[in-house]
Protein backbone atom coordinates (compact mmCIF):
# COMPACT_ATOMS: atom_id res chain seq x y z
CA UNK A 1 -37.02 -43.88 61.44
CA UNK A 2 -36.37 -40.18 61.94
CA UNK A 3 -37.78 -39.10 65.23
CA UNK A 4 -40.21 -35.36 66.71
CA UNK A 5 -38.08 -32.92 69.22
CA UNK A 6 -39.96 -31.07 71.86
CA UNK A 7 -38.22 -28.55 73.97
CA UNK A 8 -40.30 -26.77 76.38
CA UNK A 9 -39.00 -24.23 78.59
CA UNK A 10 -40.79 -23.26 82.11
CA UNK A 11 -42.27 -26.92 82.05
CA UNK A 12 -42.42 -27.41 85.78
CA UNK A 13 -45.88 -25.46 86.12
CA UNK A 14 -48.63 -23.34 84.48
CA UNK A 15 -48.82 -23.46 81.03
CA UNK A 16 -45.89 -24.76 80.27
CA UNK A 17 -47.02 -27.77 81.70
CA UNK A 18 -50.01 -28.05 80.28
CA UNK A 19 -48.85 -27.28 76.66
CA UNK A 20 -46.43 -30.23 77.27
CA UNK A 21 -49.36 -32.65 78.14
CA UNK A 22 -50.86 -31.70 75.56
CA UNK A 23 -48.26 -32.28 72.79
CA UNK A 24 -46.92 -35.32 74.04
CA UNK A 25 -50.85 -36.76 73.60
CA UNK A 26 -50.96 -34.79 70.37
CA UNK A 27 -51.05 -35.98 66.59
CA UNK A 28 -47.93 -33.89 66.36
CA UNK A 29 -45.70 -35.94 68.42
CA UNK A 30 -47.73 -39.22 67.93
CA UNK A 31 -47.03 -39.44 63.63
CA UNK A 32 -43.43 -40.78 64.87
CA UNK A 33 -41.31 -41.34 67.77
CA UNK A 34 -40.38 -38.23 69.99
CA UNK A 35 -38.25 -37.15 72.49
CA UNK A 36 -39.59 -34.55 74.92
CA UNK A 37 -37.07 -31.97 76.41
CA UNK A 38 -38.65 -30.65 79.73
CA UNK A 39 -36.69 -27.41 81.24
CA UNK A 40 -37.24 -25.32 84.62
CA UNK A 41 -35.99 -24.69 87.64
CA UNK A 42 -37.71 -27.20 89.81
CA UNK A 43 -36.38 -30.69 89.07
CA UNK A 44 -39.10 -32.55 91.50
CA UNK A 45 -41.81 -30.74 89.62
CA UNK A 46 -40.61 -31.23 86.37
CA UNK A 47 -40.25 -35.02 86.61
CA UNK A 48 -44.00 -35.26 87.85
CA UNK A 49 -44.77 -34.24 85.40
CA UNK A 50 -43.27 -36.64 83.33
CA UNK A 51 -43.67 -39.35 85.42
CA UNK A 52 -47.84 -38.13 85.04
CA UNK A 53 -47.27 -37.88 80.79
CA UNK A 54 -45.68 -41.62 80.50
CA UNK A 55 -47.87 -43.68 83.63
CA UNK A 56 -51.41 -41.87 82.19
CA UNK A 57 -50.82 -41.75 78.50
CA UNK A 58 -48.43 -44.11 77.30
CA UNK A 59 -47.13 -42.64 73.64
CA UNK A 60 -47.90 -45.09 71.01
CA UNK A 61 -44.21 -45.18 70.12
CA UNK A 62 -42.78 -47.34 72.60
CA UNK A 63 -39.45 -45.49 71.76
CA UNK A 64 -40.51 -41.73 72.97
CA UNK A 65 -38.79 -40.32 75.54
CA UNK A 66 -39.29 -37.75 78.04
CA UNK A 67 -36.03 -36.04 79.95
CA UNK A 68 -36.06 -33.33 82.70
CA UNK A 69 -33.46 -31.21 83.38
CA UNK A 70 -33.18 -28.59 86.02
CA UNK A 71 -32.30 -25.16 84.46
CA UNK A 72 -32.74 -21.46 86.14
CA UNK A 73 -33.37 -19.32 83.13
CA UNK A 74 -32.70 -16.63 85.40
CA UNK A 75 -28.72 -17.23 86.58
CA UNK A 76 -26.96 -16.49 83.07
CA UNK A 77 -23.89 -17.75 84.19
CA UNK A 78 -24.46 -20.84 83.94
CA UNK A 79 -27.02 -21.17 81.37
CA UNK A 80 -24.12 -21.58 78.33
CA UNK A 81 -22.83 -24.07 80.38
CA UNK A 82 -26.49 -26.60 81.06
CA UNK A 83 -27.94 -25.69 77.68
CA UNK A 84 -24.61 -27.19 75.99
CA UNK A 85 -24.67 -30.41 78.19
CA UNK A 86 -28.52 -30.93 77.34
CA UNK A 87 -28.09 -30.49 73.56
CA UNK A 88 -24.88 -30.69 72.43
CA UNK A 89 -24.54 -34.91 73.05
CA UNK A 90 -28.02 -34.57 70.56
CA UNK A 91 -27.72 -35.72 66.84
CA UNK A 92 -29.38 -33.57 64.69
CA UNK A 93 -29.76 -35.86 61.71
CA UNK A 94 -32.24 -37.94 63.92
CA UNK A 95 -35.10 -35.31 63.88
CA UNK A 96 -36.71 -34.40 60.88
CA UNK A 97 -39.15 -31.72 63.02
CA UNK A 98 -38.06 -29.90 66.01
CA UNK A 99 -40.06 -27.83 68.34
CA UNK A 100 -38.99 -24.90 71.03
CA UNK A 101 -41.04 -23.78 73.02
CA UNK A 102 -39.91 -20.39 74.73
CA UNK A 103 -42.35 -20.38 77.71
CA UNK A 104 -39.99 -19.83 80.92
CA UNK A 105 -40.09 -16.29 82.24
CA UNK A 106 -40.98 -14.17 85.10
CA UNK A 107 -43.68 -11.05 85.92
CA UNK A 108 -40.74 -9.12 87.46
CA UNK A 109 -41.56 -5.74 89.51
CA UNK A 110 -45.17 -5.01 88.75
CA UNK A 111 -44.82 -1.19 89.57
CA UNK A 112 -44.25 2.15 88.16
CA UNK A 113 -41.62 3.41 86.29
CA UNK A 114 -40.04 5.64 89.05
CA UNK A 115 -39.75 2.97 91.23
CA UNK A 116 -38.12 -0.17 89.18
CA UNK A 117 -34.49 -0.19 90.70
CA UNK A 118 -31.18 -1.63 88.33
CA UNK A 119 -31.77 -5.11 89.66
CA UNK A 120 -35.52 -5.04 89.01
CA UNK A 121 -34.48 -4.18 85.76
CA UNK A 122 -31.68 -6.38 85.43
CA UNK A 123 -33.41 -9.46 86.63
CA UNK A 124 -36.37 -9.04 84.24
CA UNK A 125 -34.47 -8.22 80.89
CA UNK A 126 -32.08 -11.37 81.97
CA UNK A 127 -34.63 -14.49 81.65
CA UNK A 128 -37.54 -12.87 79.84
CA UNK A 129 -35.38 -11.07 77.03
CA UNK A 130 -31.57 -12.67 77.35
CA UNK A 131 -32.21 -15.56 78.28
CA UNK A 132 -34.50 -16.45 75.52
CA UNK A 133 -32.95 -15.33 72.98
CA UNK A 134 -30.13 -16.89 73.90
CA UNK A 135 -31.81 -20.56 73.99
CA UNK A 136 -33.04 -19.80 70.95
CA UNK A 137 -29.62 -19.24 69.01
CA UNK A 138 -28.33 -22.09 70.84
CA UNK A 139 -31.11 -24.08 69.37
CA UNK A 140 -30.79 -22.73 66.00
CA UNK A 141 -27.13 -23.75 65.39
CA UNK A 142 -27.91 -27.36 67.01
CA UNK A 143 -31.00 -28.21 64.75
CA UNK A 144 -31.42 -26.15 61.79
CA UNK A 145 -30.04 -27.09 58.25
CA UNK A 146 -30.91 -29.88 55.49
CA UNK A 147 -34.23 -31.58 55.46
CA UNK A 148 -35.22 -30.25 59.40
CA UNK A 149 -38.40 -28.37 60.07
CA UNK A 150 -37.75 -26.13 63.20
CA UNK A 151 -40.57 -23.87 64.62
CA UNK A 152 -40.15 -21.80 67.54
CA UNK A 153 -42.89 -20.33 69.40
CA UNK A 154 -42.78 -17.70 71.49
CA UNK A 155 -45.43 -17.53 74.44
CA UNK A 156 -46.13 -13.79 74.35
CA UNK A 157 -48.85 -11.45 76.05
CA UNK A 158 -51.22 -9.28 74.81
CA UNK A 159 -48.90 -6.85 76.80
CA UNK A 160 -46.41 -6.95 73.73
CA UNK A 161 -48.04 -5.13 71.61
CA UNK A 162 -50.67 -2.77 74.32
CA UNK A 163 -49.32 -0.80 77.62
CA UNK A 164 -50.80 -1.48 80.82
CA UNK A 165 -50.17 0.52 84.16
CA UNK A 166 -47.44 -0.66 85.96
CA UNK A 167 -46.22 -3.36 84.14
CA UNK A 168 -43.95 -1.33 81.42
CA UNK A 169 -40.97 -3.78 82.69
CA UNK A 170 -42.73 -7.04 81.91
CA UNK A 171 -44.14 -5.05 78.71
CA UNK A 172 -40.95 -4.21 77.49
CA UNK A 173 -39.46 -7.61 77.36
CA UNK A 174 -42.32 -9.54 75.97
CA UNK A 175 -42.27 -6.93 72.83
CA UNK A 176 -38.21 -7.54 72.77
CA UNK A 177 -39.20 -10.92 72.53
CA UNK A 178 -41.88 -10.82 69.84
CA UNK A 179 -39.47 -8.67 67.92
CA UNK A 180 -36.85 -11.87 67.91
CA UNK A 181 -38.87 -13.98 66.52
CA UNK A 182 -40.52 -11.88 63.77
CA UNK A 183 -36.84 -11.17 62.98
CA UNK A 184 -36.17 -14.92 62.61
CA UNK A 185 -38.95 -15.07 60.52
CA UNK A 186 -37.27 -12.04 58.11
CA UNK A 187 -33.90 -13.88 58.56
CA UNK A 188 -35.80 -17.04 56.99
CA UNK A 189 -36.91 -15.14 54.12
CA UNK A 190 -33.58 -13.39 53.23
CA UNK A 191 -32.11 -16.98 53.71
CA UNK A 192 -34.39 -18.04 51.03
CA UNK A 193 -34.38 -15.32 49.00
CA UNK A 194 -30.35 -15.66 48.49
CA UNK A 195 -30.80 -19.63 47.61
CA UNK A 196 -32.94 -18.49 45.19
CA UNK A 197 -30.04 -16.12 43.67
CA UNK A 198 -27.77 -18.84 43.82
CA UNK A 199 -29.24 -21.33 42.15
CA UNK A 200 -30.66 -18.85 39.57
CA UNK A 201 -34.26 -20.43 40.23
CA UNK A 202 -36.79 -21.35 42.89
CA UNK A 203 -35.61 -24.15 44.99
CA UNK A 204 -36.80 -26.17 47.91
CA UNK A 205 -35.90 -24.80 50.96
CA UNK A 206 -32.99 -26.74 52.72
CA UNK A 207 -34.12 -25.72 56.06
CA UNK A 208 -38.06 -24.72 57.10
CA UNK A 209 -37.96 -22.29 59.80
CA UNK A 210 -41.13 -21.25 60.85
CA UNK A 211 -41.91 -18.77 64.40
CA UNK A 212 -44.77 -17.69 66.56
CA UNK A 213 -45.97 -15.27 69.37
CA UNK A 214 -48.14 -16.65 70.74
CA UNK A 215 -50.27 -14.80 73.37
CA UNK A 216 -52.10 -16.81 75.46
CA UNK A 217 -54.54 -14.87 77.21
CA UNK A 218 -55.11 -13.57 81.19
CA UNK A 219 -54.17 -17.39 82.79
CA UNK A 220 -55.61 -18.95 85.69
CA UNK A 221 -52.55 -19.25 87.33
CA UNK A 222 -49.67 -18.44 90.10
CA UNK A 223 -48.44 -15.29 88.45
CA UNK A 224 -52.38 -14.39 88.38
CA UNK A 225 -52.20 -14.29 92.28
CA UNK A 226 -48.95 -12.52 91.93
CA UNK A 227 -51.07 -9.54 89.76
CA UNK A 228 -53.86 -9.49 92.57
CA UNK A 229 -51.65 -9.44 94.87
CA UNK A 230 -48.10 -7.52 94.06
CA UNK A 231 -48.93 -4.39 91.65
CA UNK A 232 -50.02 -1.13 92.79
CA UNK A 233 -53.90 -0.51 93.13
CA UNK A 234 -55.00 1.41 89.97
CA UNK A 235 -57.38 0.39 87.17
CA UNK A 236 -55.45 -3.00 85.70
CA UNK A 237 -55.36 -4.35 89.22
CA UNK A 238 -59.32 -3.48 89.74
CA UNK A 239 -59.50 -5.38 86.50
CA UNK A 240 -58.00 -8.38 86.64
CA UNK A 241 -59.50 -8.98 90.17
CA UNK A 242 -62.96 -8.65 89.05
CA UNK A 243 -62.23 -11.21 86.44
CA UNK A 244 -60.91 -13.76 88.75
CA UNK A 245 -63.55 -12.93 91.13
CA UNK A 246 -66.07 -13.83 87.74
CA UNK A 247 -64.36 -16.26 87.12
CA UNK A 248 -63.52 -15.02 83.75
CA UNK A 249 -59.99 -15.72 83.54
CA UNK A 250 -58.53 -18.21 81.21
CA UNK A 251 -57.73 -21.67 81.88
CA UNK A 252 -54.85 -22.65 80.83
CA UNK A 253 -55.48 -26.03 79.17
CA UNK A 254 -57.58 -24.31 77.07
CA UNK A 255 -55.24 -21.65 76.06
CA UNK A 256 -52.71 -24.38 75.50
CA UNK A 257 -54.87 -26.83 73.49
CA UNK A 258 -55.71 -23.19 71.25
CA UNK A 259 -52.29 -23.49 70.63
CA UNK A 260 -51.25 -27.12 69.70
CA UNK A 261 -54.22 -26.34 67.07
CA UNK A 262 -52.18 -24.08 65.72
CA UNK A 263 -49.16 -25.89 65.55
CA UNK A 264 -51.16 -28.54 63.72
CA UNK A 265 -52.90 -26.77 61.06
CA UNK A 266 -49.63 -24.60 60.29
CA UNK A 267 -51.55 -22.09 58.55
CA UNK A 268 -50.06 -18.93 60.53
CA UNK A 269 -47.64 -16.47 58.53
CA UNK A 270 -44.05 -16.74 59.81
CA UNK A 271 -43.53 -14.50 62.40
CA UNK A 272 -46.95 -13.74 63.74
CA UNK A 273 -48.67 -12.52 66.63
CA UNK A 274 -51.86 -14.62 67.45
CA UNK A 275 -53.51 -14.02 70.60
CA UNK A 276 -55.89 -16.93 72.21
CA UNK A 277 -59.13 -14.32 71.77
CA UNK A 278 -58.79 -14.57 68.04
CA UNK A 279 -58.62 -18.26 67.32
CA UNK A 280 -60.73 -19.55 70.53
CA UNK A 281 -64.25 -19.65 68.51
CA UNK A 282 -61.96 -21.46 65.34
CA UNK A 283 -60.03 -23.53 66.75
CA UNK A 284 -62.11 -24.91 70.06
């Protein structure tokens, strides 16, 4: 029996951790056995959260698996190196649907533009924009070709696509990022449309490659305190205080349960940008 892949970056915490309790209890992973690939860079945290996934809800395939490994998305040196040793002992031919999720990343230096130094900017661009695009080639030439479905998502921020005061440097790479993965989405169509040439008719695809930005609204979470705390006063910091003071901020096991909807119903067009706001009253 052909088996689910789930890689989920930034697993140890946050959302990333939630969105992996949620998939490993999902219909998604539960139609067949699964193996759960759990990356960030604390290893204690990571597995437990695994050991919490397997003890409280056992996977109804006695066969599904859950590994952690310890990766910093952030020291590039080494990330050839530990992406290769998690996937490369891997046999494709065993999955017939593989999931990445490209969660891990970092707020950087919430401040203005004349004061972001070279290694403010260097240490942002490197795990929110190089780093993940990076995984995601890596992935791509490990699991996509005959009779796989691979989707990639993309966990994005309404910041991608509107500016905010003092966070142009976190802006910047979330819209590099959401540009990736609408181009894997063209790069899927041009794929398709040159099968089609060859073969003189329409054909089934050989390989379903399907992306999404996902934006997952203002989380209740560490970086939140980070916000409050970090960036200079203005207008966006007034904001977002007032909404954790109101208790208006979003939860993340809602966001992430908004988003395993989507991955279930499929009905997004490759390449999109969804943000929680829009599918909450639809999907909840």
């Amino acid at each position: 029996m052909t088996k689910s892949l789930f890689i989920i970056t930034g697993a140890s915490k946050g959302f990333g951790k939630w969105l992996a309790e949620l998939l490993w209890k999902s219909s998604l992973s539960h139609g067949q056995p699964s193996d759960f690939i759990l990356m960030a860079r604390t290893s204690s945290l990571l597995q437990e959260s695994a050991n919490f996934m397997q003890n409280t809800f056992p996977h109804p395939h006695p066969t599904s698996t859950i590994q952690c490994h310890q990766i910093d998305f952030q020291n590039l040196d080494n990330l050839e190196f530990h992406l290769d040793k998690v996937l490369s002992g891997m046999i494709p031919s065993s999955y017939h649907r593989t999931y990445l999720i490209n969660n891990a990343g970092s707020l950087g230096k919430l401040d203005r533009l004349d004061k972001l130094s070279l290694s403010d900017i260097r240490q942002a661009m490197d795990i929110n924009v190089t780093a993940c695009i990076y995984v995601t080639s890596r992935f791509l030439r490990q699991f996509s070709g005959s009779g796989r479905y691979c989707t990639i998502v993309n966990i994005s921020s309404l910041a991608a696509v509107q500016p905010f005061d003092s966070w142009g440097l976190y802006a910047a790479g979330k819209a590099a990022r959401d540009m990736i993965h609408r181009t894997l989405a063209i790069e899927e169509e041009e794929r398709e449309y040159l099968l089609n040439l060859k073969t003189a008719s329409p054909s089934s695809s050989s390989s379903w490659i399907r992306s999404l930005n996902y934006a997952p609204g203002p989380l209740n979470t560490d970086m939140q305190a980070l916000i409050r705390n970090d960036m200079p006063d203005g207008r966006v910091k007034t904001a977002f205080t007032e909404m954790h003071m109101n208790h208006k901020l979003v939860d993340p096991m809602d966001s992430a349960r908004v988003l395993v909807q989507l991955l279930i119903k499929d009905k997004w067009k490759n390449g999109d940008h969804i943000d929680y706001f829009d599918w909450i009253g639809q999907l909840l």
